[in-house]
C-alpha atoms as a PDB file:
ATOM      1  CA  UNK A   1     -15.549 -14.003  -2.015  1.00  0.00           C
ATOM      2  CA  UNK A   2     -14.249 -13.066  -5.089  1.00  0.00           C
ATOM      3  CA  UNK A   3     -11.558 -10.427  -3.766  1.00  0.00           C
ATOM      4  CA  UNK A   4     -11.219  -8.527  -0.321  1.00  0.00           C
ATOM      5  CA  UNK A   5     -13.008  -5.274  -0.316  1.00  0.00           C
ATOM      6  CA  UNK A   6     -12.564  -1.945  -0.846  1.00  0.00           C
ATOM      7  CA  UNK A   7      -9.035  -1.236  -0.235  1.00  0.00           C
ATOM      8  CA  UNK A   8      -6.892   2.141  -0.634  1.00  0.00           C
ATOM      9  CA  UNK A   9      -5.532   2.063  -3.576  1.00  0.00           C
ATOM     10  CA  UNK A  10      -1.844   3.901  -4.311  1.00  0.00           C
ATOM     11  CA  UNK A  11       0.985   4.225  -6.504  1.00  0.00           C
ATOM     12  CA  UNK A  12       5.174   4.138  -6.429  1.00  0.00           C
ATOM     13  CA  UNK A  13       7.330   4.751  -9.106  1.00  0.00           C
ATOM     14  CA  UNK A  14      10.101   2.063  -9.435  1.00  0.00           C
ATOM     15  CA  UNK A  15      13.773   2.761 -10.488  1.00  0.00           C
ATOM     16  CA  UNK A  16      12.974   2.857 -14.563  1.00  0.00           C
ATOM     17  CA  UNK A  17       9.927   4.833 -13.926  1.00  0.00           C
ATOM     18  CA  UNK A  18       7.591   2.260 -13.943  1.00  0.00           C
ATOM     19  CA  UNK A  19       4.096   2.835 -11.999  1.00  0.00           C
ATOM     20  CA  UNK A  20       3.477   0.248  -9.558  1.00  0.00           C
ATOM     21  CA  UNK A  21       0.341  -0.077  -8.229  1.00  0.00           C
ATOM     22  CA  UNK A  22       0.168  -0.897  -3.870  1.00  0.00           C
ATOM     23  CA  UNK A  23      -3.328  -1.725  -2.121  1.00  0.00           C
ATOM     24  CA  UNK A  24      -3.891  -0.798   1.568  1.00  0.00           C
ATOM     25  CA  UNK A  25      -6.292  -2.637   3.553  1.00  0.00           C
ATOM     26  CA  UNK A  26      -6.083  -0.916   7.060  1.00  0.00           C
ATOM     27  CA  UNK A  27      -4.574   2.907   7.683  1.00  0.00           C
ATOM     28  CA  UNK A  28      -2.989   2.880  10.567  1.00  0.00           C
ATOM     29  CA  UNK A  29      -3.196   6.599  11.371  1.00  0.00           C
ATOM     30  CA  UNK A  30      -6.481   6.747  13.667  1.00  0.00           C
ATOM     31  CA  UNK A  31      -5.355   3.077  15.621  1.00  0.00           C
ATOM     32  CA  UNK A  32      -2.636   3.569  17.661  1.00  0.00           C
ATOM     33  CA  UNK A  33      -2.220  -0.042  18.881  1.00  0.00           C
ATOM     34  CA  UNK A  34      -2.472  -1.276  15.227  1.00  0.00           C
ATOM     35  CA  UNK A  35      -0.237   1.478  14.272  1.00  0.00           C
ATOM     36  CA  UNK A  36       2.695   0.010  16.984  1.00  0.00           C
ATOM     37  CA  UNK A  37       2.283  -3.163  15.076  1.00  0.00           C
ATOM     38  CA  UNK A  38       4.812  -4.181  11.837  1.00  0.00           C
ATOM     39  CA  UNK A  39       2.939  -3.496   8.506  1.00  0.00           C
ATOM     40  CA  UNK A  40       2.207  -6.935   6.544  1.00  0.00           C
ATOM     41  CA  UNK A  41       3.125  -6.565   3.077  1.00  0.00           C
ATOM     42  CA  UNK A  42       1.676  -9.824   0.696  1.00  0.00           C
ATOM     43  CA  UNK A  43       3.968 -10.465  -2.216  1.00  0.00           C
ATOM     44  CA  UNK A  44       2.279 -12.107  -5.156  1.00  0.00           C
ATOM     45  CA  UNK A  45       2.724 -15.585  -7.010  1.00  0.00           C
ATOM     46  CA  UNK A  46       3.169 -15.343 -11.014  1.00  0.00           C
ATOM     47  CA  UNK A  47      -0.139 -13.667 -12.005  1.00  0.00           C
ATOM     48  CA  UNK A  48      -1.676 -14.419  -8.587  1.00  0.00           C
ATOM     49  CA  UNK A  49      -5.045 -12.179  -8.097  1.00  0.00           C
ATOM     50  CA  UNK A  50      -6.537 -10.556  -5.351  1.00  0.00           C
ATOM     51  CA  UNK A  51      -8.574 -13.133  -4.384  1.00  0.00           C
ATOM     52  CA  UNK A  52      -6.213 -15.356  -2.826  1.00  0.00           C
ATOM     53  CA  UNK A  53      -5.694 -12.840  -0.168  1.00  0.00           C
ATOM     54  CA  UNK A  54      -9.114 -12.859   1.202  1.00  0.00           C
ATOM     55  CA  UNK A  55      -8.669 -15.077   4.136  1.00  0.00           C
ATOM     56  CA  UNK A  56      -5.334 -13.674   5.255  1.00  0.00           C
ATOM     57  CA  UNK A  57      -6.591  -9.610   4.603  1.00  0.00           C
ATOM     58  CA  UNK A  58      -9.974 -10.990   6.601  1.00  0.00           C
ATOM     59  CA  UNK A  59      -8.536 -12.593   8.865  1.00  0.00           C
ATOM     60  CA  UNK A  60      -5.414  -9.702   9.749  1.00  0.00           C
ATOM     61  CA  UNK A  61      -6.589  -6.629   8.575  1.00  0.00           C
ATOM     62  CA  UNK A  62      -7.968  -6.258  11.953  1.00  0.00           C
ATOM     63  CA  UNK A  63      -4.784  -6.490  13.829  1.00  0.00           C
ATOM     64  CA  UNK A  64      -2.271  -5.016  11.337  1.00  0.00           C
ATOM     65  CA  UNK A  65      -1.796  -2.754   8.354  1.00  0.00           C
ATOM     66  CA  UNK A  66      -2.253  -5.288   5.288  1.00  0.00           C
ATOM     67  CA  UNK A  67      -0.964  -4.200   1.839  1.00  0.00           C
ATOM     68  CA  UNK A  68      -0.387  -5.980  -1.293  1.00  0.00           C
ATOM     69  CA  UNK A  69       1.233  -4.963  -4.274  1.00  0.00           C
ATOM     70  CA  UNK A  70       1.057  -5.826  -8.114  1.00  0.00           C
ATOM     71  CA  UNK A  71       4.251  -7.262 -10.204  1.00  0.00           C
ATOM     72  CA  UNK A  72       4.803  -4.729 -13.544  1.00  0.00           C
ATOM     73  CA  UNK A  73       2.647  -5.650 -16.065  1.00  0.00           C
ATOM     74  CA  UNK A  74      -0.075  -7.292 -13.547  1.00  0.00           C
ATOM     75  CA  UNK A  75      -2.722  -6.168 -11.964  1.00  0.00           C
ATOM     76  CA  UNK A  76      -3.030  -2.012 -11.924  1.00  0.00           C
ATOM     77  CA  UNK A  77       1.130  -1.744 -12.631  1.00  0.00           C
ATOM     78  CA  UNK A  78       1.849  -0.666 -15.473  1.00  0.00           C
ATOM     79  CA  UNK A  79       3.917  -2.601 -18.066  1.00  0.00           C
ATOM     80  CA  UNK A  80       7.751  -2.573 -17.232  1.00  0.00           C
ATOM     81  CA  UNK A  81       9.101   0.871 -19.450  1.00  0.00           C
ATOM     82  CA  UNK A  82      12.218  -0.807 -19.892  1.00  0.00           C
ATOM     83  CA  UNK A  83      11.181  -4.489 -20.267  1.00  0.00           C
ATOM     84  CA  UNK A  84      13.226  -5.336 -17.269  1.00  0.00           C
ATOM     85  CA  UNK A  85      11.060  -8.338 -15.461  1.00  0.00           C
ATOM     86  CA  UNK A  86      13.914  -9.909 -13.199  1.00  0.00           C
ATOM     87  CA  UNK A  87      13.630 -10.936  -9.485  1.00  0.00           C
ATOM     88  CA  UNK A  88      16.296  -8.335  -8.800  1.00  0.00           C
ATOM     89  CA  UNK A  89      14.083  -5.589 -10.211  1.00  0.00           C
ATOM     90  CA  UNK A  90      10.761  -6.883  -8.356  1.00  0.00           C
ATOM     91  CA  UNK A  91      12.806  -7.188  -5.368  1.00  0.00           C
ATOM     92  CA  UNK A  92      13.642  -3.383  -5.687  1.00  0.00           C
ATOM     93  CA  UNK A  93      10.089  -3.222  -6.495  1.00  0.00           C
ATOM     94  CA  UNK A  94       9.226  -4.192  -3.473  1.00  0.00           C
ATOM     95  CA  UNK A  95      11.540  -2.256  -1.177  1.00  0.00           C
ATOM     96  CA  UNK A  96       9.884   0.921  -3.091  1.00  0.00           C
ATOM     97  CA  UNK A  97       6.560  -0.391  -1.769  1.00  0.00           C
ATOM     98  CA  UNK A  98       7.633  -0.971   1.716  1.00  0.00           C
ATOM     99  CA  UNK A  99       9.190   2.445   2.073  1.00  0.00           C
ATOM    100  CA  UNK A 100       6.203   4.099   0.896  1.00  0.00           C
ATOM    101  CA  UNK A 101       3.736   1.743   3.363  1.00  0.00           C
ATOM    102  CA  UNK A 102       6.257   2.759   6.105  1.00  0.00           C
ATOM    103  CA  UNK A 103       6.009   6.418   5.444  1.00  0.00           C
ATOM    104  CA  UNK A 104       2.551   6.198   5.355  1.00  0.00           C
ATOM    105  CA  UNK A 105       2.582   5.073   8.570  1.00  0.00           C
ATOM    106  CA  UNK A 106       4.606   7.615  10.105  1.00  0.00           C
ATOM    107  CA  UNK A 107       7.109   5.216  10.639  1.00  0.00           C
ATOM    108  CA  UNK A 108      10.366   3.210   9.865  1.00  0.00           C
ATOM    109  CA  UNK A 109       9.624  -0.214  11.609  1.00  0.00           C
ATOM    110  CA  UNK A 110      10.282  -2.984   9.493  1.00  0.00           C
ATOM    111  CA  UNK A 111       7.583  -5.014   7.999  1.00  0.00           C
ATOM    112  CA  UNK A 112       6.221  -8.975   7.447  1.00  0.00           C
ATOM    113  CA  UNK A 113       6.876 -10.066   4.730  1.00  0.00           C
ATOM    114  CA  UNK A 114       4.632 -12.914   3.103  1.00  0.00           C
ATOM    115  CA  UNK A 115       5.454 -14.383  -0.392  1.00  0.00           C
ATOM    116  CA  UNK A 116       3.606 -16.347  -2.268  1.00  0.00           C
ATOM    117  CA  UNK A 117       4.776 -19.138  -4.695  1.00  0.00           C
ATOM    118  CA  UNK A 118       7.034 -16.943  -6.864  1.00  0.00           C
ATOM    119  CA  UNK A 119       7.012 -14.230  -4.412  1.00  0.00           C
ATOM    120  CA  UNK A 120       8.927 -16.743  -2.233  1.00  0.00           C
ATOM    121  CA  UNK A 121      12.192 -16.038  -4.095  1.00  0.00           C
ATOM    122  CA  UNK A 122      11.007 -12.259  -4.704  1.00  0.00           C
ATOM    123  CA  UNK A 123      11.117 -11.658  -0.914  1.00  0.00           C
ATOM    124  CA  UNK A 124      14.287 -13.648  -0.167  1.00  0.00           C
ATOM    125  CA  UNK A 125      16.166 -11.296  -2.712  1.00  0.00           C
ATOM    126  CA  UNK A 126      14.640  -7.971  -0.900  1.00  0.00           C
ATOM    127  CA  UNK A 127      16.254  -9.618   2.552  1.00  0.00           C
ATOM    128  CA  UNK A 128      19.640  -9.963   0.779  1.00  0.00           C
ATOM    129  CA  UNK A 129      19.640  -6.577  -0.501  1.00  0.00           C
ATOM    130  CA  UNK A 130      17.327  -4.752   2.222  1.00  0.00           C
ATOM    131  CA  UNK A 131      17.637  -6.572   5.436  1.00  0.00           C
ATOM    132  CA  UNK A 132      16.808  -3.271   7.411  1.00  0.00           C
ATOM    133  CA  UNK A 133      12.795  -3.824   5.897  1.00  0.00           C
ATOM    134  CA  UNK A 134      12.025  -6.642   7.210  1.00  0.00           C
ATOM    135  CA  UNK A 135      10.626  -8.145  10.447  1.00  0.00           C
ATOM    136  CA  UNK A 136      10.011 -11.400   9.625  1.00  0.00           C
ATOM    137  CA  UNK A 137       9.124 -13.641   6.491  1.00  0.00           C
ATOM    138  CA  UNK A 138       5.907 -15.978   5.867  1.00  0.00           C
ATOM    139  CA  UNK A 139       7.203 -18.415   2.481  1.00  0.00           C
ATOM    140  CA  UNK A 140       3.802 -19.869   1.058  1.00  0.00           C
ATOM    141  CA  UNK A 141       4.032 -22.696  -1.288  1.00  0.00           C
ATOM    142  CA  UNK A 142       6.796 -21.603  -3.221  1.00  0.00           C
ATOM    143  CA  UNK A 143      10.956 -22.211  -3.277  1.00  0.00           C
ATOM    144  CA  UNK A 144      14.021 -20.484  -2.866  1.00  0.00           C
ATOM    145  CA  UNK A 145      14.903 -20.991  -6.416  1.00  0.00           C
ATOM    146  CA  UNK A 146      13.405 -21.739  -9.955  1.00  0.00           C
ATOM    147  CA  UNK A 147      11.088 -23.915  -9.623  1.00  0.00           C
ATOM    148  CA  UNK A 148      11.657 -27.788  -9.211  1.00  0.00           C
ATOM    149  CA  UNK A 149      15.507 -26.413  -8.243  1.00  0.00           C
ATOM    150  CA  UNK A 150      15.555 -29.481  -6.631  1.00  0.00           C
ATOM    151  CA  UNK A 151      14.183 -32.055  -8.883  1.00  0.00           C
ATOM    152  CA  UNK A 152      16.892 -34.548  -9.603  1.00  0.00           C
ATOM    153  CA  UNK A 153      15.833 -33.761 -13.597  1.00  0.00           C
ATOM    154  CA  UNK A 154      17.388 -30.091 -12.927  1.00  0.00           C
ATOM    155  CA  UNK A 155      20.824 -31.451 -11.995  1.00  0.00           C
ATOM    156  CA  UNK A 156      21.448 -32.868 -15.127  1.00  0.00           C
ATOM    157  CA  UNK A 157      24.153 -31.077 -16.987  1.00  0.00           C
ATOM    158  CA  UNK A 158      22.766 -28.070 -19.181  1.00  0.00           C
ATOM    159  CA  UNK A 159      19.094 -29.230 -18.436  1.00  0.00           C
ATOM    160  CA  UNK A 160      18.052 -25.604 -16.776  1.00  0.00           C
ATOM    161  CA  UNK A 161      20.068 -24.125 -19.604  1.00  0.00           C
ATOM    162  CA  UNK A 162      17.751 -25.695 -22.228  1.00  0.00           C
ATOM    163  CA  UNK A 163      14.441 -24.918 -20.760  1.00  0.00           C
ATOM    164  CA  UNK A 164      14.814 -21.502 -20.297  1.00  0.00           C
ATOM    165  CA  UNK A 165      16.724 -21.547 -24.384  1.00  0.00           C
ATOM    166  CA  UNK A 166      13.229 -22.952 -25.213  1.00  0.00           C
ATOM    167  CA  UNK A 167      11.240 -20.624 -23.453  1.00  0.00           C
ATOM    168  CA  UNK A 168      13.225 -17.480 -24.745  1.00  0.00           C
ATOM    169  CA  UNK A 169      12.640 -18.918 -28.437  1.00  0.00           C
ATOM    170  CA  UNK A 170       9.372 -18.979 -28.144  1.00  0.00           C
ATOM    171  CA  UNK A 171       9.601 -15.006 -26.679  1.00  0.00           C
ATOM    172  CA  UNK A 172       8.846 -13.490 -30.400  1.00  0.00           C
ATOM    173  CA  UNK A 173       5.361 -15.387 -31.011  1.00  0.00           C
ATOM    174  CA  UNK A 174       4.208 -14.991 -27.356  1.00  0.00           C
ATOM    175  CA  UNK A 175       2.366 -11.631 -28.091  1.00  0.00           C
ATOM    176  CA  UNK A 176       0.451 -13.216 -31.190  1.00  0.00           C
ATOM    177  CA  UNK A 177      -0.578 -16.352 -28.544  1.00  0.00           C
ATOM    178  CA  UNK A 178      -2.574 -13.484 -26.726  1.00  0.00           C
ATOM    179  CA  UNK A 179      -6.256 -13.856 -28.292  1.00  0.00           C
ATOM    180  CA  UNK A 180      -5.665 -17.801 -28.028  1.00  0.00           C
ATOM    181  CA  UNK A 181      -5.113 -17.306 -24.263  1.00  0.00           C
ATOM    182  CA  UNK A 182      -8.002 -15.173 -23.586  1.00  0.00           C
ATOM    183  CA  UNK A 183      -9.987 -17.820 -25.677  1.00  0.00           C
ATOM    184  CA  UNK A 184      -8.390 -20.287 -23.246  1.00  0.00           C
ATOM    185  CA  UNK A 185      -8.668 -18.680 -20.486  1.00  0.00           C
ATOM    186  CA  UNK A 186     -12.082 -18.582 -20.270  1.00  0.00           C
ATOM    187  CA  UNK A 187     -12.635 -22.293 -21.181  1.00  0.00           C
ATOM    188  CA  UNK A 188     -14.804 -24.098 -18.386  1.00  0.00           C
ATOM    189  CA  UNK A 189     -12.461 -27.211 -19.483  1.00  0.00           C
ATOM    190  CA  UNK A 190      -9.302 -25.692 -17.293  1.00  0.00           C
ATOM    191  CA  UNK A 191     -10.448 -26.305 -13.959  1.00  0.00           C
ATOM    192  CA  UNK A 192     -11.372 -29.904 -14.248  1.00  0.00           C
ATOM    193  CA  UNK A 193      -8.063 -30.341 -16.361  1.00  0.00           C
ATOM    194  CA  UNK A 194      -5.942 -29.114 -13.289  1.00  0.00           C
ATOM    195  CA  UNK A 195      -7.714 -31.466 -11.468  1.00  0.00           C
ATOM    196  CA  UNK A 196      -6.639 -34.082 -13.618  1.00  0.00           C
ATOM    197  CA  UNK A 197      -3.348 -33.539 -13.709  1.00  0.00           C
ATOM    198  CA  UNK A 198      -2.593 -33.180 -10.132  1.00  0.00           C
ATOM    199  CA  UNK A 199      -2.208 -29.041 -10.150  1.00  0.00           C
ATOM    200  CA  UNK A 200      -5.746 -28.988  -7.957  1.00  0.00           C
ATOM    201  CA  UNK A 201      -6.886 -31.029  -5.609  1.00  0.00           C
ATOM    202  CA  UNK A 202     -10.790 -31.906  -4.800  1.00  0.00           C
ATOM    203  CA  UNK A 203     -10.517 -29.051  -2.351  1.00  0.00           C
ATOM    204  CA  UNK A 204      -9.960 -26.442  -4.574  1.00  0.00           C
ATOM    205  CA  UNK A 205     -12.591 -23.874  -5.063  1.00  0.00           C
ATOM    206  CA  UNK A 206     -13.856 -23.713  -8.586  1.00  0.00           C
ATOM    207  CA  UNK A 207     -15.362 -20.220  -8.612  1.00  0.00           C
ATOM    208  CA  UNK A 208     -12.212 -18.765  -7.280  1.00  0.00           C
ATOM    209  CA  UNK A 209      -9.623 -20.171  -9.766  1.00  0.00           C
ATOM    210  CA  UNK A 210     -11.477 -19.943 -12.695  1.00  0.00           C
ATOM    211  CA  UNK A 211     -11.447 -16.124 -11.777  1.00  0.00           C
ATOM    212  CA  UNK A 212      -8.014 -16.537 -11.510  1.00  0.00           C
ATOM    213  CA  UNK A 213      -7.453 -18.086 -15.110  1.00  0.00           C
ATOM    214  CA  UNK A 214      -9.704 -15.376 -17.046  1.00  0.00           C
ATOM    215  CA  UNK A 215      -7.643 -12.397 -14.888  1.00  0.00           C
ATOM    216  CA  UNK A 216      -4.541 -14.039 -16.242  1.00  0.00           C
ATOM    217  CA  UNK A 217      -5.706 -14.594 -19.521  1.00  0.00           C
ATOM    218  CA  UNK A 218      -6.712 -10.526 -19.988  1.00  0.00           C
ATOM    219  CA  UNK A 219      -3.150  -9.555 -18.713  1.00  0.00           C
ATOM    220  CA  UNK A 220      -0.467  -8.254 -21.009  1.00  0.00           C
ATOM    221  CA  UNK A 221       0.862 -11.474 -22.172  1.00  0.00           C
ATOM    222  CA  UNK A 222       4.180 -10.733 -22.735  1.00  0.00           C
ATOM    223  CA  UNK A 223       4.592  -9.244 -19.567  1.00  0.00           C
ATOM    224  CA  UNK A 224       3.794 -12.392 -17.824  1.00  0.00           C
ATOM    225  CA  UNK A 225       5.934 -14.317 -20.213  1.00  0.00           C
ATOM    226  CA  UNK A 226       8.928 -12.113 -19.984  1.00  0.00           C
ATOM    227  CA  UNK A 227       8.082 -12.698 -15.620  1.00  0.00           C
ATOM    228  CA  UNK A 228       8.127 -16.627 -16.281  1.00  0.00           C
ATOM    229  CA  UNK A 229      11.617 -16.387 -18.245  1.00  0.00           C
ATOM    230  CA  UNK A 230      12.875 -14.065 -15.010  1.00  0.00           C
ATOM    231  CA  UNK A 231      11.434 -16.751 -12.532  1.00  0.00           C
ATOM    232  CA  UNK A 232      13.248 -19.951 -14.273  1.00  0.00           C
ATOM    233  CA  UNK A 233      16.346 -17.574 -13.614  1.00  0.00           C
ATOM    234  CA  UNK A 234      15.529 -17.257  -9.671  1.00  0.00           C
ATOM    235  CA  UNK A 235      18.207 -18.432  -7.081  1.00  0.00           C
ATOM    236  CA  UNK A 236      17.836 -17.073  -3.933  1.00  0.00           C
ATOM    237  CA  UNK A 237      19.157 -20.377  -2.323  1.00  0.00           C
ATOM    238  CA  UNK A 238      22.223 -18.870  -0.857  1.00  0.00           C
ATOM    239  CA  UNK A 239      20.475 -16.127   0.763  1.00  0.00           C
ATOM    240  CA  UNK A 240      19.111 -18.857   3.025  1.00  0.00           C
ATOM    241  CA  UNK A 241      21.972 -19.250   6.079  1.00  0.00           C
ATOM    242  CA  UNK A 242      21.902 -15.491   5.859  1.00  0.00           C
ATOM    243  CA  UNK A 243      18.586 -15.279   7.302  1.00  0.00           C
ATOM    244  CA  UNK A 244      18.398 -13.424  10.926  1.00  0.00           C
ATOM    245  CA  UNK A 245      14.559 -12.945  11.239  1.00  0.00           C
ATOM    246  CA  UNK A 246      11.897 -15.111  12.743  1.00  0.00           C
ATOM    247  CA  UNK A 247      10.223 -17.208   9.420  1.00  0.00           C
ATOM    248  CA  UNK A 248       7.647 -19.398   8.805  1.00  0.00           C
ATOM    249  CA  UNK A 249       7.538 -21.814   6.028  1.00  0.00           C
ATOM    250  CA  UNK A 250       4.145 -23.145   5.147  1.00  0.00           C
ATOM    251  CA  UNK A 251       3.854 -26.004   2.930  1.00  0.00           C
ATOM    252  CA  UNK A 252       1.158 -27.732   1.306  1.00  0.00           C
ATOM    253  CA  UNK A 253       0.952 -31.198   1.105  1.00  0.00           C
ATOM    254  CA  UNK A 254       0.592 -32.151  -2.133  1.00  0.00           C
ATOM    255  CA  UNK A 255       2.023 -29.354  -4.423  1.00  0.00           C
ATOM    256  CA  UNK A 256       3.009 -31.054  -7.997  1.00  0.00           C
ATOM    257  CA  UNK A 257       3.964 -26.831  -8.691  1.00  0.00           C
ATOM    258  CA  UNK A 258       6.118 -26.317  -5.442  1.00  0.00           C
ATOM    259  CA  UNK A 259       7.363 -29.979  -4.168  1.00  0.00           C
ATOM    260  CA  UNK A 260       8.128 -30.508  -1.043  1.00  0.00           C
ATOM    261  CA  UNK A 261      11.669 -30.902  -1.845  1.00  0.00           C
ATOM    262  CA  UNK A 262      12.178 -27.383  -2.531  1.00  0.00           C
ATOM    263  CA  UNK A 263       9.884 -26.497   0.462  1.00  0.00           C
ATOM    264  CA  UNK A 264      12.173 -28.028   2.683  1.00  0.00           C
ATOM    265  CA  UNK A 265      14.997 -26.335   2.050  1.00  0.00           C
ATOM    266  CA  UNK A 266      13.400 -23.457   3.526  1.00  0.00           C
ATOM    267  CA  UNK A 267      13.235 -25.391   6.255  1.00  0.00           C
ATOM    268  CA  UNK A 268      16.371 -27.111   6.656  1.00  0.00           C
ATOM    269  CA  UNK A 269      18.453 -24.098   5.762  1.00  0.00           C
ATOM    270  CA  UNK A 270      17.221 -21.185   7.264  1.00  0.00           C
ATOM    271  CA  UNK A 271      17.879 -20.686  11.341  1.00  0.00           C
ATOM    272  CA  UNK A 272      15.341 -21.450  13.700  1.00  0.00           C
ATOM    273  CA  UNK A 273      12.565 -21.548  10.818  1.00  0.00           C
ATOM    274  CA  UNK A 274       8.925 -22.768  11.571  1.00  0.00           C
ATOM    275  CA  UNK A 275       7.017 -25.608   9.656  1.00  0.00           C
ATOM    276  CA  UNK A 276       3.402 -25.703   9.158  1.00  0.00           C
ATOM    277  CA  UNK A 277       2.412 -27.801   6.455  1.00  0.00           C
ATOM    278  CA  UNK A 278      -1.373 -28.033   5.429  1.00  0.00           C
ATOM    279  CA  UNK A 279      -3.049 -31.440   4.826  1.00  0.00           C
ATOM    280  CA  UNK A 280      -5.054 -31.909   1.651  1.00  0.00           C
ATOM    281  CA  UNK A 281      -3.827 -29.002  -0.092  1.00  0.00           C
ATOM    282  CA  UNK A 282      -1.791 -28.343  -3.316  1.00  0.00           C
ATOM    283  CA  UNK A 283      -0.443 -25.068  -5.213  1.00  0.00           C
ATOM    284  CA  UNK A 284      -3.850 -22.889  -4.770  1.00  0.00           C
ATOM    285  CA  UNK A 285      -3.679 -23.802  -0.762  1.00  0.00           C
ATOM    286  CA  UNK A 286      -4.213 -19.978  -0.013  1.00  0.00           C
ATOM    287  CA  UNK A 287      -8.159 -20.604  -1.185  1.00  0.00           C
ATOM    288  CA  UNK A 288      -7.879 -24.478  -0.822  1.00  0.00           C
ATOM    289  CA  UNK A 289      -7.109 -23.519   3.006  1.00  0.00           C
ATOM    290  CA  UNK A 290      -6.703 -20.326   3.952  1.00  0.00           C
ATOM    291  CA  UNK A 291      -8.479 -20.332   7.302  1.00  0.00           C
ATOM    292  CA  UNK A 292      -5.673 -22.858   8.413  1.00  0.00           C
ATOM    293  CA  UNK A 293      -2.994 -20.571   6.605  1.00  0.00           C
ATOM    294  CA  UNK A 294      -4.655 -17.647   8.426  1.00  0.00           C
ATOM    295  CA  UNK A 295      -4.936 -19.268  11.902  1.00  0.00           C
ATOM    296  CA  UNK A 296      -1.021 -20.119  11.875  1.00  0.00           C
ATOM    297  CA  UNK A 297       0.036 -16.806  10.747  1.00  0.00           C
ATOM    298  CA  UNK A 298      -1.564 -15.103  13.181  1.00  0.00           C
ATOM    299  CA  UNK A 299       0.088 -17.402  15.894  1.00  0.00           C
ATOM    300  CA  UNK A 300       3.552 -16.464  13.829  1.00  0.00           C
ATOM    301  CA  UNK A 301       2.482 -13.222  14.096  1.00  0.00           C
ATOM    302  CA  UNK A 302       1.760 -13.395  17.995  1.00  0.00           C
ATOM    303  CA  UNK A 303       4.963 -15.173  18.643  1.00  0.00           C
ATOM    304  CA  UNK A 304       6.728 -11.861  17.377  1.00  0.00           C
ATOM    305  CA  UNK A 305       6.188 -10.106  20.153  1.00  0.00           C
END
């Protein structure tokens, strides 16, 4: 199960002309009680692939219109025309992509919206600016803010300030890095190293996230980087007591990527919002356990009516 199959495959053009690429896994137009049902739209993690979809498009397509859509510069988007990576612009992105699933429809019900590590913050910052698209939020392994916005290293004085210094010097040499990645990418060394470290667990599946590393590693690389240096600018924190919609925060248990900590601010600071946390699982829980992810979105999903 290397991706989900077949779907339709379409096209937007953002604010700065930019091509962004949307995938459509059900049409809606000959299923009149799937049709009556909100869209799901899947918003991706940094460099996240198709493939960690496949038990949530399996598992809803059925039952609701599935879509997912590709960040500039991944996937089948094109590169960003005016090198503009922020949240801001994803999350405009986005509401481009939602618009065009609803029209495709034939209709202007809002949608789900699920977001998936990074696409956590990239969703929170389309319900602050476009409230009116969305249903209801699923948050997968993935904070409000930068990541480790929480960690009590982050509230040292100037210590966000100097990552992100660091990781804009290093901006002008990314582009030469690239053959080095692909090199790396492809090394049968990564997956047992992310094991080591703590970034896998023992249920990860192999197969899966070394597809994962080459697909990042044959991406424009300075479109990811410039992406990463957007990300460690994130803060969608305050959008949090704003939230109106049913949500559901699911959390895995052992995520060295997206602690707990952050996790649980979801939790704690958005009304009325659901906890499922998964057992055994760390960053890459959408493959690690995506039957269990599956089986509680679709009882979120039930709920909503």
């Amino acid at each position: 199960m290397t991706s989900p199959a077949a779907p339709a495959r379409h096209r937007v053009v953002a604010r700065d002309g930019t091509s962004i690429a949307w995938h459509a896994y059900r049409d809606a137009a000959d299923d009149a009680e799937v049709a009556a049902r909100p869209a799901v739209i899947l918003t991706n993690g940094l460099g996240t692939t198709p493939n960690f979809w496949s038990h949530l498009v399996e598992a809803l397509a059925p039952r609701h219109r599935v879509v997912h859509w590709d960040y500039r510069g991944h996937g089948e988007s094109e590169v960003a025309r005016s090198n503009d990576y922020s949240v801001a612009t994803q999350a405009d992105d986005l509401a481009r992509v939602t618009e065009a699933v609803q029209a495709a429809g034939g209709s202007t019900s809002p949608a789900v919206h699920i977001g998936f590590s990074m696409g956590v913050t990239v969703v929170l910052e389309l319900y602050r600016r476009r409230p009116d698209l969305v249903r209801a939020l699923v948050l997968v392994a993935g904070g409000a803010d930068h990541p480790y916005a929480a960690s009590p290293a982050f509230r040292l004085p100037g210590a966000g300030a100097l990552l992100r210094a660091g990781v804009g010097a290093l901006s002008p040499v990314v582009p030469r890095l690239a053959p080095i990645a692909r090199r790396a990418s492809r090394s049968r060394a990564l997956f047992p190293l992310g094991q080591r470290i703590g970034a896998l667990t023992p249920s990860a599946p192999r197969h899966e996230l070394e597809h994962f590393f080459r697909s990042v590693g044959a991406m424009d690389l300075g479109a990811y980087w410039s992406t990463l240096r957007a990300l460690l600018l994130a803060h969608a924190s305050d959008v949090l007591p704003t939230v109106r919609v049913p949500v559901l925060v699911v959390a895995p248990a052992h995520d060295i990527m997206a602690p707990e900590r952050d996790l649980g601010r979801l939790r704690d600071e958005i009304p009325g919002a659901e906890w499922l946390r998964i057992p055994g699982t760390g960053h890459a829980v959408l493959l690690e356990a995506g039957d269990a992810v599956a089986a509680g979105v679709l009882g979120f999903l039930r709920g909503l009516r």
